[in-house]
N, C-alpha and C. Protein backbone atom coordinates (compact mmCIF):
# COMPACT_ATOMS: atom_id res chain seq x y z
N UNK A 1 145.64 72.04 82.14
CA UNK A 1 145.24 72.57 80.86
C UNK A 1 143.85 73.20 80.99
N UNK A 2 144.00 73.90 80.65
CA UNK A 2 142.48 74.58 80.23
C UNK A 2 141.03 74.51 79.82
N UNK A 3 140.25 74.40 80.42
CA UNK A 3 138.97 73.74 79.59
C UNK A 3 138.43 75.09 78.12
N UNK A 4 138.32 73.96 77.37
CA UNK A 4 138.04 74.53 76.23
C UNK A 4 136.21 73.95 75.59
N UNK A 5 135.63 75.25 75.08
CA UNK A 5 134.02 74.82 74.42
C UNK A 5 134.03 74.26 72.96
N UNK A 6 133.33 73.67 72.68
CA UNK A 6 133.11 73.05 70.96
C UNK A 6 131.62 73.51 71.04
N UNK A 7 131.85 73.40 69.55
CA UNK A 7 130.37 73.30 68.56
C UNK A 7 130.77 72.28 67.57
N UNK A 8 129.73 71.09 67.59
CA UNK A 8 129.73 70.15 66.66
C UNK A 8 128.99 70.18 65.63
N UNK A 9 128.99 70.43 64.38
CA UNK A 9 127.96 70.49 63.72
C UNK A 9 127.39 69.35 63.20
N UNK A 10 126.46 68.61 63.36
CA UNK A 10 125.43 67.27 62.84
C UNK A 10 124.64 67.71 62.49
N UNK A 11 123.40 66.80 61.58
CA UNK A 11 122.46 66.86 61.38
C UNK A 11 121.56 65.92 63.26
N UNK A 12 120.32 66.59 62.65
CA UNK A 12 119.71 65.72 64.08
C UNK A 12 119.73 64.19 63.85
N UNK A 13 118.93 63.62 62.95
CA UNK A 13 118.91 62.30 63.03
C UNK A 13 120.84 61.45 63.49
N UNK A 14 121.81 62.45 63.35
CA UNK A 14 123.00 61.59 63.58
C UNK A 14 123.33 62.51 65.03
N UNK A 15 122.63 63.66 65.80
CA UNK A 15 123.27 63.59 66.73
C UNK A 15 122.40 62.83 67.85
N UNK A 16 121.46 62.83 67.42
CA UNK A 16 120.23 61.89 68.21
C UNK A 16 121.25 60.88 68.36
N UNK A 17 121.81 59.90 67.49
CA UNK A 17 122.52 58.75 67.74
C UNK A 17 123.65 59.03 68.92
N UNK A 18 124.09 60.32 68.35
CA UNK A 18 124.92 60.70 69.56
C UNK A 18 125.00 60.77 70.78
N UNK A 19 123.99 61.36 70.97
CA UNK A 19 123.22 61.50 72.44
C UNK A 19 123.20 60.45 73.30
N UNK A 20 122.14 59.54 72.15
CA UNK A 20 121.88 58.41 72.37
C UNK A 20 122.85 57.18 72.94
N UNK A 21 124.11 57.59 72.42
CA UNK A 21 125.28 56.26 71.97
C UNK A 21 126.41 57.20 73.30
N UNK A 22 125.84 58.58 73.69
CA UNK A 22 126.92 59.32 75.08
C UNK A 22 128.29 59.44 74.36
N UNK A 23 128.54 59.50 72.77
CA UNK A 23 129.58 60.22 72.47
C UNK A 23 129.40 61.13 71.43
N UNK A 24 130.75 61.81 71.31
CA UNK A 24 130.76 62.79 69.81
C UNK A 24 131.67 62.52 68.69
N UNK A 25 131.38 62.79 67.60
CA UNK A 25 132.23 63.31 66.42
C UNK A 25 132.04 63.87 65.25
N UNK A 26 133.15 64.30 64.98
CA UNK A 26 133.06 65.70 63.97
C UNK A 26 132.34 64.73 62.84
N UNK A 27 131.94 65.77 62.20
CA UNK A 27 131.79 64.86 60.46
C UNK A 27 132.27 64.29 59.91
N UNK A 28 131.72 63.45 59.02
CA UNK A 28 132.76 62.08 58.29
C UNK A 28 133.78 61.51 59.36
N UNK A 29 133.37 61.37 60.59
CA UNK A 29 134.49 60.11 61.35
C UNK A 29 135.82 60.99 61.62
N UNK A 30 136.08 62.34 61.36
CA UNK A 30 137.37 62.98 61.45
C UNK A 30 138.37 63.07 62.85
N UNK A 31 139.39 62.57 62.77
CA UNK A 31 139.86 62.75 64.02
C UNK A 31 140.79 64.20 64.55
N UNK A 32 140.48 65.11 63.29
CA UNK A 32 141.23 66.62 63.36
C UNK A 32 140.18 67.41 64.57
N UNK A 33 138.35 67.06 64.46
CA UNK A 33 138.05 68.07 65.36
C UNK A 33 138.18 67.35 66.77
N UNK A 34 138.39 65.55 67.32
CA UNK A 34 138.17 65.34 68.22
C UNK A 34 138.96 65.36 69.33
N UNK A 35 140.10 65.08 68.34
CA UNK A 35 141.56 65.09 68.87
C UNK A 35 142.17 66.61 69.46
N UNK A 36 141.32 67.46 69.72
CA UNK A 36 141.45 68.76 70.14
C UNK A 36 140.75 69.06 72.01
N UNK A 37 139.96 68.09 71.79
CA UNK A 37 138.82 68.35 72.61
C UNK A 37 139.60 67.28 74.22
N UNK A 38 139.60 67.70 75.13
CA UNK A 38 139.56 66.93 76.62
C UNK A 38 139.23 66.69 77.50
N UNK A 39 139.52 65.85 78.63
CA UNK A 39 138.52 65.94 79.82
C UNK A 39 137.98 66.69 80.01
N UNK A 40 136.70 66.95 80.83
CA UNK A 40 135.87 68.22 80.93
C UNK A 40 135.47 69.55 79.90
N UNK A 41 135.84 69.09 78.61
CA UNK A 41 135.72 70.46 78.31
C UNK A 41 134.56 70.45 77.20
N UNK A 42 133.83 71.69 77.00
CA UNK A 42 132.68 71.10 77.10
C UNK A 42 131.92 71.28 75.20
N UNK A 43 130.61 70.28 75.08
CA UNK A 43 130.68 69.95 73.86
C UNK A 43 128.78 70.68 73.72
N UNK A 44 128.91 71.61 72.44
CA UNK A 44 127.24 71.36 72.26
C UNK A 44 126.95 71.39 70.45
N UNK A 45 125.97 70.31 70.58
CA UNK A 45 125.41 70.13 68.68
C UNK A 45 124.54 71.14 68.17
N UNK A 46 125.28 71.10 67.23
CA UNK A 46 124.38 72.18 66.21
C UNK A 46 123.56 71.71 65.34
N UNK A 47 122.30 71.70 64.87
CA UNK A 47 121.45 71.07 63.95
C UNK A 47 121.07 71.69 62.79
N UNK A 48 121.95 71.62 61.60
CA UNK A 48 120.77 72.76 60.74
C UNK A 48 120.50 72.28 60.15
N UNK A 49 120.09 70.83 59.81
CA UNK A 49 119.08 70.29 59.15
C UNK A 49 118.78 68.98 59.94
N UNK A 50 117.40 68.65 59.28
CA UNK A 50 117.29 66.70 60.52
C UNK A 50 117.71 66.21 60.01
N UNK A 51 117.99 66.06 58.39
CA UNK A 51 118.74 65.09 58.08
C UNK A 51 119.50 65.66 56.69
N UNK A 52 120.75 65.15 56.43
CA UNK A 52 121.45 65.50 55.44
C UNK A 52 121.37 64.55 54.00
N UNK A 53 121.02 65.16 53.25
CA UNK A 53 121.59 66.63 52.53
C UNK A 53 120.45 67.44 52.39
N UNK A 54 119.31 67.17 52.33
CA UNK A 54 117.78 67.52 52.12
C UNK A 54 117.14 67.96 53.09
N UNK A 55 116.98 67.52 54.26
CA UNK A 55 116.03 67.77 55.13
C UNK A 55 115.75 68.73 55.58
N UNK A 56 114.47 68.71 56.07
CA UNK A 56 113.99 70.21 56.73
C UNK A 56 115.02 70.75 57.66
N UNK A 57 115.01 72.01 57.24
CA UNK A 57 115.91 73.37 58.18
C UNK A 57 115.51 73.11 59.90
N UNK A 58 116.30 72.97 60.51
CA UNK A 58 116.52 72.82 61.86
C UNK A 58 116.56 74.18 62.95
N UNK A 59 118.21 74.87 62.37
CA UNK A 59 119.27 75.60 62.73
C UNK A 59 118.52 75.91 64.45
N UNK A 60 119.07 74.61 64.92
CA UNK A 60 118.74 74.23 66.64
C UNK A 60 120.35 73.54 67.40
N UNK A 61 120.39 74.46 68.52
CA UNK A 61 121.48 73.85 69.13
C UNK A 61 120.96 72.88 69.90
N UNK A 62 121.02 71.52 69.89
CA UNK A 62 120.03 70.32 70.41
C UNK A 62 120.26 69.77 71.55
N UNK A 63 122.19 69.85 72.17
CA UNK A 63 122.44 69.41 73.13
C UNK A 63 124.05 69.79 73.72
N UNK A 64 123.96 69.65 75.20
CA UNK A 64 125.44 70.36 75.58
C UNK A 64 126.01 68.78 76.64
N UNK A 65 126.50 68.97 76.61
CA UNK A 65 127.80 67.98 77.57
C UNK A 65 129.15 68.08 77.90
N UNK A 66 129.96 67.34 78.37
CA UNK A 66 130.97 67.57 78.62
C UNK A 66 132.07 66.22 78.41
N UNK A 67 132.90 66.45 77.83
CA UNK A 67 133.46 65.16 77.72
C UNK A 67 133.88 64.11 78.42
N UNK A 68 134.41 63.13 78.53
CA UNK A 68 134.49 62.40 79.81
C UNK A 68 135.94 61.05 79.63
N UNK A 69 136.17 61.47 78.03
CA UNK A 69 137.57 60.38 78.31
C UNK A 69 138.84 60.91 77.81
N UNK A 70 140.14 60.63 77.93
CA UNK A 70 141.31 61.09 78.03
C UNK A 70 141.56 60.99 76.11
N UNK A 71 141.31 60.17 75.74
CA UNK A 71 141.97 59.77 74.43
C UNK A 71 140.41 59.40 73.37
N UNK A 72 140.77 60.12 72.06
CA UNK A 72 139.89 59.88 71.00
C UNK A 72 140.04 58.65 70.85
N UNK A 73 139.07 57.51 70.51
CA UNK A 73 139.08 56.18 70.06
C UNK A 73 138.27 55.76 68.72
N UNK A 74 138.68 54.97 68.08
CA UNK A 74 138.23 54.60 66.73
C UNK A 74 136.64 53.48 67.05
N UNK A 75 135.62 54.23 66.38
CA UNK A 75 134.59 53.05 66.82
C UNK A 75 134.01 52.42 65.59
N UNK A 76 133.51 51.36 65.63
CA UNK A 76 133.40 50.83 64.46
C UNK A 76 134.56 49.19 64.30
N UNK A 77 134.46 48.54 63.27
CA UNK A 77 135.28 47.47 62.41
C UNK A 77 135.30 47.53 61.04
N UNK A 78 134.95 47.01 60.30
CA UNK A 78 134.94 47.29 59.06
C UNK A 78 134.15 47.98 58.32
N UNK A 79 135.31 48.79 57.45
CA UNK A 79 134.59 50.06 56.83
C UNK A 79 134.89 50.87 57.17
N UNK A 80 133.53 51.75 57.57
CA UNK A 80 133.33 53.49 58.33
C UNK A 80 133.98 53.15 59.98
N UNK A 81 135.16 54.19 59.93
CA UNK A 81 135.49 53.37 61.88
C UNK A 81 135.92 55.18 62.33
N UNK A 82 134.63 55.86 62.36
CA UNK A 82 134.92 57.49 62.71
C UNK A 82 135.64 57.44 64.32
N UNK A 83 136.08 58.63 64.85
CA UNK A 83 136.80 59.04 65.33
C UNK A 83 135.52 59.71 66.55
N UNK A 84 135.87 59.11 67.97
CA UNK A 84 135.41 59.38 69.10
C UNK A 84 135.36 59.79 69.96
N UNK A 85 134.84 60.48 70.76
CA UNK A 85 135.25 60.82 72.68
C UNK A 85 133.24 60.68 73.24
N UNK A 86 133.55 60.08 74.54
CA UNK A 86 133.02 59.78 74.92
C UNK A 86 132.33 61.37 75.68
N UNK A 87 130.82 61.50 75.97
CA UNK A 87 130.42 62.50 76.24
C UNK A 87 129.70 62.49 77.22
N UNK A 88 129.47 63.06 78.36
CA UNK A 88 128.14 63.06 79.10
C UNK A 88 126.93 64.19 78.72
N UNK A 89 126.06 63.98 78.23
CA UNK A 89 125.23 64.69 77.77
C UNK A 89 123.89 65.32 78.56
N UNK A 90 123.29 66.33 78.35
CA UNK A 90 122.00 66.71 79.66
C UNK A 90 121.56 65.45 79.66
N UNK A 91 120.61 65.30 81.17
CA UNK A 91 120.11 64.21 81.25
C UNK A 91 118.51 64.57 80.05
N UNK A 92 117.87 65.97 79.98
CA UNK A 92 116.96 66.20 79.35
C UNK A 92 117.33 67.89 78.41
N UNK A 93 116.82 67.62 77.64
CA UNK A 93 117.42 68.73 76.63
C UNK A 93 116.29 69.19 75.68
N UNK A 94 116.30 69.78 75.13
CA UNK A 94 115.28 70.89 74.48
C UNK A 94 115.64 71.21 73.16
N UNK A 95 115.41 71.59 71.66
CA UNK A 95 116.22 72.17 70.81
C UNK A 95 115.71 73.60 71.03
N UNK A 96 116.94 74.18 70.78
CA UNK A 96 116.90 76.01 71.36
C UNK A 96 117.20 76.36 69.58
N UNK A 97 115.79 76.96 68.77
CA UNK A 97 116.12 77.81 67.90
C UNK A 97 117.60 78.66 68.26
N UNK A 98 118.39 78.88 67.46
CA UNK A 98 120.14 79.69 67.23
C UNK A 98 119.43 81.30 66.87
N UNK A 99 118.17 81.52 66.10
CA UNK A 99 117.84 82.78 65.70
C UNK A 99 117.66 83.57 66.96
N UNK A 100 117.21 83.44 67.76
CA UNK A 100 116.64 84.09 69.09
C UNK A 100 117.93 84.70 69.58
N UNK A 101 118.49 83.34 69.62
CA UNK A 101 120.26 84.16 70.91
C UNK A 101 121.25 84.79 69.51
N UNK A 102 121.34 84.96 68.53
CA UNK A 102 122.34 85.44 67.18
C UNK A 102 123.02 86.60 67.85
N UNK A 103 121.86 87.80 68.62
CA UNK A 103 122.39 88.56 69.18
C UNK A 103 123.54 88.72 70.34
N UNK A 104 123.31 87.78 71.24
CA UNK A 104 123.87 87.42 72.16
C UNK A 104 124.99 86.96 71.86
N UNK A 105 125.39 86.14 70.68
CA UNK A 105 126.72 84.95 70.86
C UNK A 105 127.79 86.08 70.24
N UNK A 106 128.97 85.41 70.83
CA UNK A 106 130.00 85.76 70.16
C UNK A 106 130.56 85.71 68.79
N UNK A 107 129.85 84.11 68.58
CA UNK A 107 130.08 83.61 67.59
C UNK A 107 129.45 84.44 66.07
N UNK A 108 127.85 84.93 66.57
CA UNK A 108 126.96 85.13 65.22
C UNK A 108 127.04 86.85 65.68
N UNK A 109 127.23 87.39 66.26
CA UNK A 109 127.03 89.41 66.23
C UNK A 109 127.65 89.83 65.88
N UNK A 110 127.43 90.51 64.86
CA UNK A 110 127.81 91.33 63.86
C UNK A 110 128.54 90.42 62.81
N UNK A 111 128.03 89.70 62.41
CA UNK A 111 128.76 88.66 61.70
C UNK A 111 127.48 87.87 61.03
N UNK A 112 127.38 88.79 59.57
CA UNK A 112 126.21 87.44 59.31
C UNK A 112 126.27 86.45 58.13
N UNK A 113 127.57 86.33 57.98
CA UNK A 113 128.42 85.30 57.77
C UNK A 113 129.04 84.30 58.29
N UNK A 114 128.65 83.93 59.74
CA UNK A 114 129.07 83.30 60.37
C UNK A 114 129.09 81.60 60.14
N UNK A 115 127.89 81.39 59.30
CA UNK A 115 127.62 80.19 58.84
C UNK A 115 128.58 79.73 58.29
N UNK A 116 129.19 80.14 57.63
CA UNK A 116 130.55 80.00 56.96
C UNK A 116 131.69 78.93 57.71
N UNK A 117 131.82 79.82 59.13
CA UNK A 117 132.50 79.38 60.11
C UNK A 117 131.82 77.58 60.49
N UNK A 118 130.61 77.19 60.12
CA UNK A 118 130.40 76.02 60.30
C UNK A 118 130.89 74.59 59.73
N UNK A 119 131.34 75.49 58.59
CA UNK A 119 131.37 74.24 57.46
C UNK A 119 132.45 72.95 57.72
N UNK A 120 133.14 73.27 58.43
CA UNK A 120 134.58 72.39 58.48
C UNK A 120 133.54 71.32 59.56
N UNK A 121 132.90 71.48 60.16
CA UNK A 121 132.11 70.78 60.92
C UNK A 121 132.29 70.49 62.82
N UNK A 122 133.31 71.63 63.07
CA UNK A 122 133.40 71.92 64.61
C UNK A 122 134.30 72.94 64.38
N UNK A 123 134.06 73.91 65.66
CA UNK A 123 134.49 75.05 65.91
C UNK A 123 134.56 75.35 67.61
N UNK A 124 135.49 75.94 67.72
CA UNK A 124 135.81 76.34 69.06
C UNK A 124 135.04 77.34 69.26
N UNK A 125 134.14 77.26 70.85
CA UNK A 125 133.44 78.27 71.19
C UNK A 125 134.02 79.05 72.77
N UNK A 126 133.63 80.28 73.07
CA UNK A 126 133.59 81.25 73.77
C UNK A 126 132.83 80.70 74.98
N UNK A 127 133.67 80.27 76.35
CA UNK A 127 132.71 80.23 77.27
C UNK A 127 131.27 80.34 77.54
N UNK A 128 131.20 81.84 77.52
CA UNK A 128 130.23 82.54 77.31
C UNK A 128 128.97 82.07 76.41
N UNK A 129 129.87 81.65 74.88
CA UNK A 129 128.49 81.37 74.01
C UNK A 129 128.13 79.99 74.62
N UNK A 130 128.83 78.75 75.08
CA UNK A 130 128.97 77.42 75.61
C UNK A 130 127.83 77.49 76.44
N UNK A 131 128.04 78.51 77.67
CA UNK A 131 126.71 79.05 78.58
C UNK A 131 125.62 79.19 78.24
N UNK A 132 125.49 80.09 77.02
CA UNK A 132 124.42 80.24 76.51
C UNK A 132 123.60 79.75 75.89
N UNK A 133 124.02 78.41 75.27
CA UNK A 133 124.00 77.16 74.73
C UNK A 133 123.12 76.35 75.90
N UNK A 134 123.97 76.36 76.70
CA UNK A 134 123.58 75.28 77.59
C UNK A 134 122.65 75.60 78.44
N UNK A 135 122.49 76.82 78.75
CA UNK A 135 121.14 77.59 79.58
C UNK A 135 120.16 77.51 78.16
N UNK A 136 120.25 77.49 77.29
CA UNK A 136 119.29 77.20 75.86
C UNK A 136 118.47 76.07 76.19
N UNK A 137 119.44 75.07 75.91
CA UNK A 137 119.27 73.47 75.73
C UNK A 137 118.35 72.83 77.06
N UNK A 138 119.04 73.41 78.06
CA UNK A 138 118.14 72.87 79.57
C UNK A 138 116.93 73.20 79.46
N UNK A 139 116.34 72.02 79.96
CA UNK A 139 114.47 72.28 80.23
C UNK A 139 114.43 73.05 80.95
N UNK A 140 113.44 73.81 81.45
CA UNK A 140 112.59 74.26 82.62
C UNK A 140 112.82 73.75 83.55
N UNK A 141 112.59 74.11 84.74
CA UNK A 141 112.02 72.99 86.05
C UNK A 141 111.10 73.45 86.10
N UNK A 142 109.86 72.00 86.63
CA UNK A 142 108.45 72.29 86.79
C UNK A 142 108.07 73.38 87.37
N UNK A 143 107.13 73.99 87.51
CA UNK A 143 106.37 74.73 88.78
C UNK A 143 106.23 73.95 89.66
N UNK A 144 106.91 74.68 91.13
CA UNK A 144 106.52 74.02 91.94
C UNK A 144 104.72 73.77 92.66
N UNK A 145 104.64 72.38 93.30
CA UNK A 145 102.99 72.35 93.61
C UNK A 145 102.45 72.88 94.57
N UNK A 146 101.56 72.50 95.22
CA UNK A 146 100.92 73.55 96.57
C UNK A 146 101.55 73.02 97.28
N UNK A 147 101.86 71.80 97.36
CA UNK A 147 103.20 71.15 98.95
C UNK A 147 103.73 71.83 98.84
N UNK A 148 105.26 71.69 97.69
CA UNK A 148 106.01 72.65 97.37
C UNK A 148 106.16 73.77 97.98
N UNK A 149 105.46 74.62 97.49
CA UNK A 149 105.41 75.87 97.90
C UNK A 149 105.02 76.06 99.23
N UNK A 150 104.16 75.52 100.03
CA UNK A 150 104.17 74.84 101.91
C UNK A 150 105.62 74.67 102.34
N UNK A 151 106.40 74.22 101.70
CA UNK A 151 107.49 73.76 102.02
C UNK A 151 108.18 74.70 102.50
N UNK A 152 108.17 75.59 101.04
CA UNK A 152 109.68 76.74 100.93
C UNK A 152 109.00 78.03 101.51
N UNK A 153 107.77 78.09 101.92
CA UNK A 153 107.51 78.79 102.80
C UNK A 153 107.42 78.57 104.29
N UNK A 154 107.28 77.13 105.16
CA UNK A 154 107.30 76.59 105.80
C UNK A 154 109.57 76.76 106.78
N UNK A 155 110.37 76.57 105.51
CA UNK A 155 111.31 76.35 105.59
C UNK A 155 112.19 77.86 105.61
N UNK A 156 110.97 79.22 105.16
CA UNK A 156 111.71 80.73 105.18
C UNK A 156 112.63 81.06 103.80
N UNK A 157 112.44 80.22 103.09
CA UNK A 157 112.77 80.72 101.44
C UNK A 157 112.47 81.23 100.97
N UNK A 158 111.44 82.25 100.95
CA UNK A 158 110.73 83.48 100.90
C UNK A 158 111.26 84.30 101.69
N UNK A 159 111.29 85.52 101.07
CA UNK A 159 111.30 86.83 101.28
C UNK A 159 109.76 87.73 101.94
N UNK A 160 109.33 86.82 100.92
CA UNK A 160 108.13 87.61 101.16
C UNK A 160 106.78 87.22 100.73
N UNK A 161 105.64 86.86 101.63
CA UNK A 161 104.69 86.15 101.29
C UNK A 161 103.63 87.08 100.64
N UNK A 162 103.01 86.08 99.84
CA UNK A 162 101.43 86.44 99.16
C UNK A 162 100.96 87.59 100.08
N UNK A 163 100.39 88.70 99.44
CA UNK A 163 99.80 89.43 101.00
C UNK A 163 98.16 89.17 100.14
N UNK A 164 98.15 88.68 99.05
CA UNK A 164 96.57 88.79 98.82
C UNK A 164 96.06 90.20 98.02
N UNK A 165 97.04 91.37 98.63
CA UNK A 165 96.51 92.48 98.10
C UNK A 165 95.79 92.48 97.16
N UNK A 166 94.46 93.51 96.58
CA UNK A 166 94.24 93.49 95.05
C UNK A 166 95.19 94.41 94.17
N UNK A 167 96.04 95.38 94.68
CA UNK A 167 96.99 95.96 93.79
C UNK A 167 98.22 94.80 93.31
N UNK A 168 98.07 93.82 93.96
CA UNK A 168 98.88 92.93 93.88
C UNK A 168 98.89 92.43 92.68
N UNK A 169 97.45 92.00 92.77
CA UNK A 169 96.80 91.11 91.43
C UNK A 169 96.54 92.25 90.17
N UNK A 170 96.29 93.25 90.23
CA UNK A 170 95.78 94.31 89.42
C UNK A 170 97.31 94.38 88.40
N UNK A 171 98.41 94.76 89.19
CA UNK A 171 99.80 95.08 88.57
C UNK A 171 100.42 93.60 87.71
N UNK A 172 99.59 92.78 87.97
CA UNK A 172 99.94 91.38 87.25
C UNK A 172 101.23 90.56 88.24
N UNK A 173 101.45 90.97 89.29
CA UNK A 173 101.99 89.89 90.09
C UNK A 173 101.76 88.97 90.52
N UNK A 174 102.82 88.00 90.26
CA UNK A 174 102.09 86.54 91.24
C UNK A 174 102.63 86.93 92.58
N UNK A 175 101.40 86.66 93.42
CA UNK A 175 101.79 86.63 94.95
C UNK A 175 102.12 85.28 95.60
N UNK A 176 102.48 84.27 94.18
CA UNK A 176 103.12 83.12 95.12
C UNK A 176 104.62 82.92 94.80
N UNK A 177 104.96 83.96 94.09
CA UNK A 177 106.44 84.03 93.58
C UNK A 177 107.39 84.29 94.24
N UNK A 178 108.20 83.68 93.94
CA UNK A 178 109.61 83.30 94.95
C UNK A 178 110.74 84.29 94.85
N UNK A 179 111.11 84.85 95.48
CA UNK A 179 111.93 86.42 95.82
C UNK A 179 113.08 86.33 96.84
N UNK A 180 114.17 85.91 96.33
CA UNK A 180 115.48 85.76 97.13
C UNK A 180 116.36 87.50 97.08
């Protein structure tokens, strides 16, 4: 079967729990958006507010993962017992303002009604936007340090070393930048 992308829509304070707790689910406990979703296929939260019904405006995609169990499960005992799948989530994640990439997604161009499309509280996404999501959400990696950079020059991972030049520095290049 096919791997397929989601968008979950939460508020933050409940996908934090999510994150937190390594699973997902749709709103109100529903088992219509989870029961769609399967091994590997992959999951990212949408935030447009921190907390519902009031809270400050978010509209941050907060986190991407991928799912990790065969069958939706009921969590909970008495009472509220929402509807589950277990998730692996970044190990570190970022919230990526949604305004920046609008252009980019499949989901929001030329469409500025798209919000619309949120309301049911998950939606199937476009590879592509899933990617974009998830190259969002990922931190940085550090700069590397002066070892570092000893290293991957030491080891020929460079193309091409610092020459020092001052046209170098004048044109705003770094001459310790890494060039594959």
């Amino acid at each position: 079967m096919a791997i397929r992308y989601w968008l979950v829509v939460q508020p933050f304070d409940r996908a934090l729990a999510m994150v937190e707790g390594g699973f997902v689910q749709a709103p109100w406990g529903a088992l219509e958006g989870v029961e769609q979703m399967r091994v590997s296929d992959g999951v990212t939260l949408y935030c447009p507010r921190e907390v519902n019904p009031d809270g400050e405006p978010l509209r941050s995609v907060v986190q991407a993962g991928y799912v990790l169990d065969d069958e939706p499960y009921r969590a909970g005992g008495r009472g509220s017992s929402p509807w589950r799948r277990e998730v692996q989530w970044m190990r570190e994640a970022r919230p990526a303002l949604i305004r920046p990439l609008r252009d980019l997604l499949d989901l929001t161009r030329n469409d500025k009604y798209w919000g619309e499309r949120l309301r049911a509280g998950w939606l199937e996404l476009s590879r592509r936007d899933f990617e974009i999501f998830e190259d969002a959400v990922r931190r940085p990696s550090p700069e590397p340090s002066a070892l570092g950079m000893g290293l991957i020059r030491e080891t020929g991972l460079t193309q091409s070393e610092p020459s020092g030049d001052q046209r170098d520095r004048d044109q705003g290049e770094d001459p310790y930048s890494i060039r594959f």
